[in-house]
PDB file of N, CA and C in Angstrom:
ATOM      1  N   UNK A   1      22.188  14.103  39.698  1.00  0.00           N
ATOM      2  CA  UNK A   1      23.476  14.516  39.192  1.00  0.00           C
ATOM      3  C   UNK A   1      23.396  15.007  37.763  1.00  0.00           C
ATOM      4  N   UNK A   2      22.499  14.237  37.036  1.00  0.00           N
ATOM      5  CA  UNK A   2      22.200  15.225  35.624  1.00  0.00           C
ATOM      6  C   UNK A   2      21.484  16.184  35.528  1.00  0.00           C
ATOM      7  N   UNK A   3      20.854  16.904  36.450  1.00  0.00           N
ATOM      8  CA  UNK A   3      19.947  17.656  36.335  1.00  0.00           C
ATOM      9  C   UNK A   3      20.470  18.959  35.537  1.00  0.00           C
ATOM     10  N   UNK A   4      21.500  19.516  36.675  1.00  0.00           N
ATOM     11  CA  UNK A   4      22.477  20.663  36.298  1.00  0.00           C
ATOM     12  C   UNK A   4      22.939  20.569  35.087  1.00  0.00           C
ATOM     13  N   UNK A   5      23.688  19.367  34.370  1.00  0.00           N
ATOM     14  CA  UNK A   5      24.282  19.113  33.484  1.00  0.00           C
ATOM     15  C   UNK A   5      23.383  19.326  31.992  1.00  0.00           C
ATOM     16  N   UNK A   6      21.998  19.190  33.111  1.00  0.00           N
ATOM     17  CA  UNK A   6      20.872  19.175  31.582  1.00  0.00           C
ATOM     18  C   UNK A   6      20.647  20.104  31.116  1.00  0.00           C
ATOM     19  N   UNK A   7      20.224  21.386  32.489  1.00  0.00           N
ATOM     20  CA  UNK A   7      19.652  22.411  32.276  1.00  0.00           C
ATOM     21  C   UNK A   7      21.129  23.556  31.779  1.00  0.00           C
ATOM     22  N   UNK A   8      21.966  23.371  32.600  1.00  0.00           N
ATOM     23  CA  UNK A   8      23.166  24.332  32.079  1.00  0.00           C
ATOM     24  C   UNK A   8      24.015  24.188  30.620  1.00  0.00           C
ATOM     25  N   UNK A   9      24.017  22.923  30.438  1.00  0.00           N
ATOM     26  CA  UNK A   9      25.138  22.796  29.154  1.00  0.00           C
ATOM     27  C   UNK A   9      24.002  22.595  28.144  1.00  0.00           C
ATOM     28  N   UNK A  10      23.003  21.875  28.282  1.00  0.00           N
ATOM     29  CA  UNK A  10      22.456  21.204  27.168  1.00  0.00           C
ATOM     30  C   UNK A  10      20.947  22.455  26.864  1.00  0.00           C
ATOM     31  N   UNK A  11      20.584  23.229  27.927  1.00  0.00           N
ATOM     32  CA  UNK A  11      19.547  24.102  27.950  1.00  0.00           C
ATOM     33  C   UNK A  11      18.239  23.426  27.972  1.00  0.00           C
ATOM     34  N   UNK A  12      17.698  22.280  28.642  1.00  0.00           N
ATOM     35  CA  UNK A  12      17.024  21.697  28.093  1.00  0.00           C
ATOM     36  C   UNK A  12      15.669  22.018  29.283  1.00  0.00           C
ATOM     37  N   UNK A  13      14.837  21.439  29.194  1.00  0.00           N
ATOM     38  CA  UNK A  13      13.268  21.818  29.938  1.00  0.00           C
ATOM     39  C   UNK A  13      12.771  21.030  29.672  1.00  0.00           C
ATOM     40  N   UNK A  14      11.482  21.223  30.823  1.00  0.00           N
ATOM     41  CA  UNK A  14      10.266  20.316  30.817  1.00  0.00           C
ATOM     42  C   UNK A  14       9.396  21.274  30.229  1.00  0.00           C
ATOM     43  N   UNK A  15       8.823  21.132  29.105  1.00  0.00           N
ATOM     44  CA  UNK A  15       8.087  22.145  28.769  1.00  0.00           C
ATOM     45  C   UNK A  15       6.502  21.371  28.109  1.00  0.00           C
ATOM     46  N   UNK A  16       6.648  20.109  28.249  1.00  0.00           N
ATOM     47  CA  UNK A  16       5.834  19.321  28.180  1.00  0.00           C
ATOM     48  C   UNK A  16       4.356  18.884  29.011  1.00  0.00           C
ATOM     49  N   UNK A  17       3.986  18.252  29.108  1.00  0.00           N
ATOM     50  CA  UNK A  17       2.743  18.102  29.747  1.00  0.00           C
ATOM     51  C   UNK A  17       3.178  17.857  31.616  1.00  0.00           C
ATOM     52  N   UNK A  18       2.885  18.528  32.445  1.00  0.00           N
ATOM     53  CA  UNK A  18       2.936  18.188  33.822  1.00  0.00           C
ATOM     54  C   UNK A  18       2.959  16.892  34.417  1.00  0.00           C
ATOM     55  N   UNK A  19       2.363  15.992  33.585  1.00  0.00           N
ATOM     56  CA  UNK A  19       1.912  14.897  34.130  1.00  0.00           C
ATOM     57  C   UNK A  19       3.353  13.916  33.848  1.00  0.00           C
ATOM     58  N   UNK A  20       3.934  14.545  32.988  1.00  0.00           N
ATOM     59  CA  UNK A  20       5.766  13.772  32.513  1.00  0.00           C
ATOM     60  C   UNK A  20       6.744  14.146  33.298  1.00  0.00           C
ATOM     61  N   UNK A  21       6.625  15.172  34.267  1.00  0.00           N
ATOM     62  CA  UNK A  21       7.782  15.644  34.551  1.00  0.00           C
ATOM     63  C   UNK A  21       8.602  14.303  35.944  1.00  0.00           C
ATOM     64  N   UNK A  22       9.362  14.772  36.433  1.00  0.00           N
ATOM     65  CA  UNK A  22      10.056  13.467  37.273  1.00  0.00           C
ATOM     66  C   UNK A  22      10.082  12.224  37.085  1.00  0.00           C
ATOM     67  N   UNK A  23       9.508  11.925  35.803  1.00  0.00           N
ATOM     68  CA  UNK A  23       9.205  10.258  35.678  1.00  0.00           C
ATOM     69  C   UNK A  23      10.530   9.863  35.020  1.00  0.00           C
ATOM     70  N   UNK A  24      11.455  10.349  34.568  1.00  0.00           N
ATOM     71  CA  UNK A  24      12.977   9.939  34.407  1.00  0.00           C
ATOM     72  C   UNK A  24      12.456   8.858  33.187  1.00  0.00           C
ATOM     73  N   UNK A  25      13.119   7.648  33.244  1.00  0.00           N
ATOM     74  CA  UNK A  25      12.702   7.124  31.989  1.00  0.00           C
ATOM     75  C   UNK A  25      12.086   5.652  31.996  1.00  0.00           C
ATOM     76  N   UNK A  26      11.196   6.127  33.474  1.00  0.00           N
ATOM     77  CA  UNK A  26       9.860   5.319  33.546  1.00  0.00           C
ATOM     78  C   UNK A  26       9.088   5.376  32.664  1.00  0.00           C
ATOM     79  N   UNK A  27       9.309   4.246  31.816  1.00  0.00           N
ATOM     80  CA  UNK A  27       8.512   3.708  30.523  1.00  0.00           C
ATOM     81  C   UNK A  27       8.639   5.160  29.257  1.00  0.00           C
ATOM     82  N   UNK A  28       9.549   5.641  28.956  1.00  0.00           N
ATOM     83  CA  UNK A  28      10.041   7.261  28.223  1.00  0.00           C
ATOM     84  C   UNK A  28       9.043   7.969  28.815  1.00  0.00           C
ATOM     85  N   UNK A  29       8.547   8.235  29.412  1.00  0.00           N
ATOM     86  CA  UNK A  29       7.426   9.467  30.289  1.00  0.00           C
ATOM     87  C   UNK A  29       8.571  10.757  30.450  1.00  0.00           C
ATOM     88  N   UNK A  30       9.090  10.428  30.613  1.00  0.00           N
ATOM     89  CA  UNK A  30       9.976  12.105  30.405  1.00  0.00           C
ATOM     90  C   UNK A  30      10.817  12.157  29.566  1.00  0.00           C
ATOM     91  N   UNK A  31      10.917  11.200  28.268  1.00  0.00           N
ATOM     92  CA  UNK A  31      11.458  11.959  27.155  1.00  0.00           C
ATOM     93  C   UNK A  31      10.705  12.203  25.965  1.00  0.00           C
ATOM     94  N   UNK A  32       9.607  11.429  26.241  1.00  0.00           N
ATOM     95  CA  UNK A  32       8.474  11.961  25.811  1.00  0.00           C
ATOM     96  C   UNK A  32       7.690  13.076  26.158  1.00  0.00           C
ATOM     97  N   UNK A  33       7.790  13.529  27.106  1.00  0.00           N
ATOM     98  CA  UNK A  33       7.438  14.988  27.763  1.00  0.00           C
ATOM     99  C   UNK A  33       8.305  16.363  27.028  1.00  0.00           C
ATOM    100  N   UNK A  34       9.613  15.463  27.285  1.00  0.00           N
ATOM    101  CA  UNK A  34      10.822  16.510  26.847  1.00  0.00           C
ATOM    102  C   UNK A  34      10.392  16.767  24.907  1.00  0.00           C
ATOM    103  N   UNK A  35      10.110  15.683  24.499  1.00  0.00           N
ATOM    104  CA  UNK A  35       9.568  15.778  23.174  1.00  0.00           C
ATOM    105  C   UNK A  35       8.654  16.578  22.951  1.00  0.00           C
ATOM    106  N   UNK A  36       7.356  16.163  23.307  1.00  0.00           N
ATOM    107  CA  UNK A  36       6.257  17.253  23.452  1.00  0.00           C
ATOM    108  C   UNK A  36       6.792  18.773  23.682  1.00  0.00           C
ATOM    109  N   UNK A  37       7.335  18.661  24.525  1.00  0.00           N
ATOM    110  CA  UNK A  37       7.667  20.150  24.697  1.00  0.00           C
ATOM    111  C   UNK A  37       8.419  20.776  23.760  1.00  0.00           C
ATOM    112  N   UNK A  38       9.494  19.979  22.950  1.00  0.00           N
ATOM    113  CA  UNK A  38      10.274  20.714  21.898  1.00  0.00           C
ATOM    114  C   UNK A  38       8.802  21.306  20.777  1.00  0.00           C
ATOM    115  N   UNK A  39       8.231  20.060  20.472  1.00  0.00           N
ATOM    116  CA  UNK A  39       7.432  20.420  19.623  1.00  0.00           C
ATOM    117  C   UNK A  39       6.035  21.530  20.303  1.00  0.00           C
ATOM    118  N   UNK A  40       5.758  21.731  21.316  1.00  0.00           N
ATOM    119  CA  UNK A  40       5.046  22.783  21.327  1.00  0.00           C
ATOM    120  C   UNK A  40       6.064  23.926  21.392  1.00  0.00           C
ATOM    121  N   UNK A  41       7.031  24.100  21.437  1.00  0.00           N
ATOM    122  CA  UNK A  41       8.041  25.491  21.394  1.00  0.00           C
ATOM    123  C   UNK A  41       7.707  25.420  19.713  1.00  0.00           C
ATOM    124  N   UNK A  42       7.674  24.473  19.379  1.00  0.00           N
ATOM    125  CA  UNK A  42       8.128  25.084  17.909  1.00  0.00           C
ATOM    126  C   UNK A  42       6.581  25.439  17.120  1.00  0.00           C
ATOM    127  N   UNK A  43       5.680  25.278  17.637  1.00  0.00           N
ATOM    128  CA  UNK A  43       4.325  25.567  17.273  1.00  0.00           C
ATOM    129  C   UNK A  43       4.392  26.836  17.876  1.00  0.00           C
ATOM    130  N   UNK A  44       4.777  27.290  19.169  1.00  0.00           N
ATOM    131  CA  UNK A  44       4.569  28.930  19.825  1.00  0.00           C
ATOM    132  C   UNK A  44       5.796  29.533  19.115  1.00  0.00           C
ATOM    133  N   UNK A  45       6.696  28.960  18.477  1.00  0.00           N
ATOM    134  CA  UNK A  45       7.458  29.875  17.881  1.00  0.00           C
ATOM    135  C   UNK A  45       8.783  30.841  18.535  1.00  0.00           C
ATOM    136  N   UNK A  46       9.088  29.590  19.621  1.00  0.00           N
ATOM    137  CA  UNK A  46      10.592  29.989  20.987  1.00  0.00           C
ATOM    138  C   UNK A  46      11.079  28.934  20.083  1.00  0.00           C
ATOM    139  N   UNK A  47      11.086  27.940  19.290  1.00  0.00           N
ATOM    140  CA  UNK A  47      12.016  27.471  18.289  1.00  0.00           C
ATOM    141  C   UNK A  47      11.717  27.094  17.029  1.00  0.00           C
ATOM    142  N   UNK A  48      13.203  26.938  16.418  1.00  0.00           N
ATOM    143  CA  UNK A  48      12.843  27.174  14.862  1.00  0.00           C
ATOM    144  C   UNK A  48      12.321  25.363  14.641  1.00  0.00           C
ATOM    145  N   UNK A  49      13.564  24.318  15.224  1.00  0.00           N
ATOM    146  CA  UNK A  49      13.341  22.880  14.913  1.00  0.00           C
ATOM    147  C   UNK A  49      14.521  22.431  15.909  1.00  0.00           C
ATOM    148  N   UNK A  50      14.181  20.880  16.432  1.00  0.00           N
ATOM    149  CA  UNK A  50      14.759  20.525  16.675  1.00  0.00           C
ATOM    150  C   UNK A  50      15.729  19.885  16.372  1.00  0.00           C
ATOM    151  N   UNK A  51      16.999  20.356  16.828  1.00  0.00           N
ATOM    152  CA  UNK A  51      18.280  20.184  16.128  1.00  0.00           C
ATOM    153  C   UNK A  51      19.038  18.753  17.105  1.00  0.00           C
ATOM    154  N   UNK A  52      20.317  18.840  16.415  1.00  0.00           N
ATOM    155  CA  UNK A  52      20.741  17.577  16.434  1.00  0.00           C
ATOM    156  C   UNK A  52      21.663  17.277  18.302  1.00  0.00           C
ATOM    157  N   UNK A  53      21.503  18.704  18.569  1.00  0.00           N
ATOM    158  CA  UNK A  53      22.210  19.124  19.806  1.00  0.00           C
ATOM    159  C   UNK A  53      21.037  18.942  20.859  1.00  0.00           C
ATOM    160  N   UNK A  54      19.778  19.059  20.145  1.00  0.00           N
ATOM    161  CA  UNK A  54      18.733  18.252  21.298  1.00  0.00           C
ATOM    162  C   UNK A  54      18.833  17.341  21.760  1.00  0.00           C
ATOM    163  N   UNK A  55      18.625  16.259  20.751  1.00  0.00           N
ATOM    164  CA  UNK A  55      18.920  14.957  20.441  1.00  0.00           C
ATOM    165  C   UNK A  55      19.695  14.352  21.219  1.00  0.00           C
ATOM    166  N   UNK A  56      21.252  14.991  20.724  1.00  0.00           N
ATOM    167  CA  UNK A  56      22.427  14.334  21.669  1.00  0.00           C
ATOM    168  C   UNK A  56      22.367  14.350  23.264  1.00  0.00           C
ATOM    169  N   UNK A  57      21.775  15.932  23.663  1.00  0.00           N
ATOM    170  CA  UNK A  57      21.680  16.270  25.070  1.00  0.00           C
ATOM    171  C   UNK A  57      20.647  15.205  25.855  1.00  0.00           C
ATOM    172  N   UNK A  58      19.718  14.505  24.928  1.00  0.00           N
ATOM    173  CA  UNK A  58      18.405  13.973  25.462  1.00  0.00           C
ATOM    174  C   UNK A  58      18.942  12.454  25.514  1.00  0.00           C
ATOM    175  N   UNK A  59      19.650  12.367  24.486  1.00  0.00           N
ATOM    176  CA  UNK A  59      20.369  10.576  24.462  1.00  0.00           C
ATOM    177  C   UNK A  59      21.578  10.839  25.941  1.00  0.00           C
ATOM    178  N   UNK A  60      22.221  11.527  25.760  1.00  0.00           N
ATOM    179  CA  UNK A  60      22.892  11.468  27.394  1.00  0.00           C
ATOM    180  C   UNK A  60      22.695  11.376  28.485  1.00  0.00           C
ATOM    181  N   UNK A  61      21.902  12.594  28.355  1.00  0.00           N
ATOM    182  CA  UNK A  61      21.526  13.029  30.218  1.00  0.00           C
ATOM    183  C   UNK A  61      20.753  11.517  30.445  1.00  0.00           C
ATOM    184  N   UNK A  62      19.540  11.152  29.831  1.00  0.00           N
ATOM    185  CA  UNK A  62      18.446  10.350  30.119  1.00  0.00           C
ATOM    186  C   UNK A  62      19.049   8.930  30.066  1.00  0.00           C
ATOM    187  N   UNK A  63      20.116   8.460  29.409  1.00  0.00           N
ATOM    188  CA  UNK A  63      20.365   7.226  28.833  1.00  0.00           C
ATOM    189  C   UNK A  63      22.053   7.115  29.324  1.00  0.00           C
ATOM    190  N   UNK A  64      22.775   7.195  28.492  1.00  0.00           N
ATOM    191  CA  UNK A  64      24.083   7.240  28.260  1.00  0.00           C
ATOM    192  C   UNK A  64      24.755   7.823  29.918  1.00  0.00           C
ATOM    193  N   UNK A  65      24.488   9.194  30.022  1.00  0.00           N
ATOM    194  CA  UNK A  65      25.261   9.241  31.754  1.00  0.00           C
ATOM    195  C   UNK A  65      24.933   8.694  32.860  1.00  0.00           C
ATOM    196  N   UNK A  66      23.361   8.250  33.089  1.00  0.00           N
ATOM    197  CA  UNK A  66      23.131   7.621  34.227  1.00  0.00           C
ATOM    198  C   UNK A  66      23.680   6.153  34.422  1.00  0.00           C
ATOM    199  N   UNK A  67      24.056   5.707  32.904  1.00  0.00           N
ATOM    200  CA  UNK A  67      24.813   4.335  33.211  1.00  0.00           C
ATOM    201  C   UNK A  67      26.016   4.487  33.371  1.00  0.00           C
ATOM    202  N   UNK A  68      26.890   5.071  32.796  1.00  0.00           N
ATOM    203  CA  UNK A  68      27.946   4.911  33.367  1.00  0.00           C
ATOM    204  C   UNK A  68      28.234   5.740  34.544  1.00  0.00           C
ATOM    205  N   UNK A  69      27.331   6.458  35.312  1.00  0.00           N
ATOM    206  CA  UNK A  69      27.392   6.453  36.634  1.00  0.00           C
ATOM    207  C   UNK A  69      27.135   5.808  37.757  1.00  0.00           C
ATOM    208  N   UNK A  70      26.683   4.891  37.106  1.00  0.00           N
ATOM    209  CA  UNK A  70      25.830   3.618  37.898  1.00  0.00           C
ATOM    210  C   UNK A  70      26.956   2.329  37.844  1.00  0.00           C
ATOM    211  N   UNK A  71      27.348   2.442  36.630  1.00  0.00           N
ATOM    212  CA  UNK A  71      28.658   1.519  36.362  1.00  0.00           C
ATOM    213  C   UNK A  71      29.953   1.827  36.930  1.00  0.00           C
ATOM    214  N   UNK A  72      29.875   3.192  37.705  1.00  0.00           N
ATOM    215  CA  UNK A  72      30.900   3.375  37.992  1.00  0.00           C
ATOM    216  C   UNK A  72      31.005   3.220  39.089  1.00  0.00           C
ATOM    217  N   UNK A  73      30.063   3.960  40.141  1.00  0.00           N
ATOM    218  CA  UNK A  73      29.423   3.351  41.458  1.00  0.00           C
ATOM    219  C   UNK A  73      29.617   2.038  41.716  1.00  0.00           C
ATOM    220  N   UNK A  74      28.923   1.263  40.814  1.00  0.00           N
ATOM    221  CA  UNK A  74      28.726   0.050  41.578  1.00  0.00           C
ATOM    222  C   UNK A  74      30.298  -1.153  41.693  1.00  0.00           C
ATOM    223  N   UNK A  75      31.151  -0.282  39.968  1.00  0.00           N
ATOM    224  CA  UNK A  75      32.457  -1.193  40.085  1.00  0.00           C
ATOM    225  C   UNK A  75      33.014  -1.060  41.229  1.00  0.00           C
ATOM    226  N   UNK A  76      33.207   0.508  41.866  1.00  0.00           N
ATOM    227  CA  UNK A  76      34.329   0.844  42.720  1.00  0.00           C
ATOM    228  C   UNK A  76      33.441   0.467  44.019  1.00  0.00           C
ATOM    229  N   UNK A  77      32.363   0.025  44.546  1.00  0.00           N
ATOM    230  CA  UNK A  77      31.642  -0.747  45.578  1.00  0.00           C
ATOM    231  C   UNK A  77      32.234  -2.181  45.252  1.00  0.00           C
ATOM    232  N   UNK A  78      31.719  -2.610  44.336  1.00  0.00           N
ATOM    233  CA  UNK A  78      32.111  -4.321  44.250  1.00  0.00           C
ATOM    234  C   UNK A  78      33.390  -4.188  44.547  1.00  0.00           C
ATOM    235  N   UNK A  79      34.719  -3.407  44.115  1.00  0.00           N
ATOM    236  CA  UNK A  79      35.668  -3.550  44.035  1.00  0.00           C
ATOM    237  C   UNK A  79      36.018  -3.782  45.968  1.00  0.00           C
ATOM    238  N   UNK A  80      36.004  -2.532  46.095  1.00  0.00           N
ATOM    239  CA  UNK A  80      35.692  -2.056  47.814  1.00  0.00           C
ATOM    240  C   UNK A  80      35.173  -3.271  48.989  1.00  0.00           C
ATOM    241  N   UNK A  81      34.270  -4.063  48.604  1.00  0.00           N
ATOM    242  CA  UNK A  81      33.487  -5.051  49.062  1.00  0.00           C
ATOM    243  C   UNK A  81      34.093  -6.497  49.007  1.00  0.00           C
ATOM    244  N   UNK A  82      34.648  -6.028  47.618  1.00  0.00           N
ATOM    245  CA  UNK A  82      35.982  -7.695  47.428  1.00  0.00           C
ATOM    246  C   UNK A  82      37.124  -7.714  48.301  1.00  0.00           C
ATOM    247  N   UNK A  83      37.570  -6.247  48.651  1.00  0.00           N
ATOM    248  CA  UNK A  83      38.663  -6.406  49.269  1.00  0.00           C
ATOM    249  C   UNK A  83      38.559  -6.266  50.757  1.00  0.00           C
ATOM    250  N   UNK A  84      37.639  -6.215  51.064  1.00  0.00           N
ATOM    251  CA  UNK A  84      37.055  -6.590  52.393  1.00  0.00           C
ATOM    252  C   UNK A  84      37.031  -8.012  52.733  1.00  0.00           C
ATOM    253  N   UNK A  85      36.225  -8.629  51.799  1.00  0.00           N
ATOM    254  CA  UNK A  85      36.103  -9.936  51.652  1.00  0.00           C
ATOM    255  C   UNK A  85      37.349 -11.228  51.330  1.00  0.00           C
ATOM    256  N   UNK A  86      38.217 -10.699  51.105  1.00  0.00           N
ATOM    257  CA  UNK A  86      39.528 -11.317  50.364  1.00  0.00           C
ATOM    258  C   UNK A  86      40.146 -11.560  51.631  1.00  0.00           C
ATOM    259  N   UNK A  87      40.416 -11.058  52.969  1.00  0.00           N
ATOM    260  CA  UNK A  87      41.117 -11.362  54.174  1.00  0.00           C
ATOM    261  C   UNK A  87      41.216 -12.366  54.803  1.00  0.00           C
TER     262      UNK A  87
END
C-alpha cells in the first residue's frame, strides 16, 4: 500500500545496492539501501543533496504509515471480533 505513495508523491527509489531492495525494514536493509542510493545520486550528480523532503518521505512510508495502517486494521478487526463475541 506504500509503494505508490512512495514512488508518486514522495519520488523516491531503490537506487541502492540490489541486495537491499524488498527487505522493508528488516533490520533498516532498505532504508539503508534507500540511503546509499541518495548518496550515490549525489556522487553521479542526478542530485544536488539530500533534502529535508527525503527524509520526511523515508520516515513515513517506512515507519510512520505502515503503523497506523496496521493500527487501524487490527482496531476495526478486534472491534469486529468483540462484537461477535459479546452475544
Amino acid at each position: 500500500m506504500t509503494g505508490p505513495i512512495a514512488t508518486c508523491i514522495f519520488g523516491m527509489q531503490m537506487n541502492g545496492a540490489p541486495i537491499s531492495s524488498g527487505m522493508g525494514t528488516c533490520g533498516l536493509v532498505g532504508q539503508i539501501g534507500v540511503y546509499t542510493g541518495w548518496l550515490n545520486d549525489i556522487a553521479a550528480g542526478a542530485k544536488t543533496a539530500v533534502t529535508a523532503m527525503d527524509w520526511l518521505g523515508l520516515v513515513l512510508i517506512c515507519f510512520v504509515l505502515p503503523a497506523v495502517l496496521f493500527l487501524s486494521l487490527t482496531s476495526s478487526s478486534a472491534r469486529s471480533a468483540g462484537s461477535r463475541t459479546a452475544t
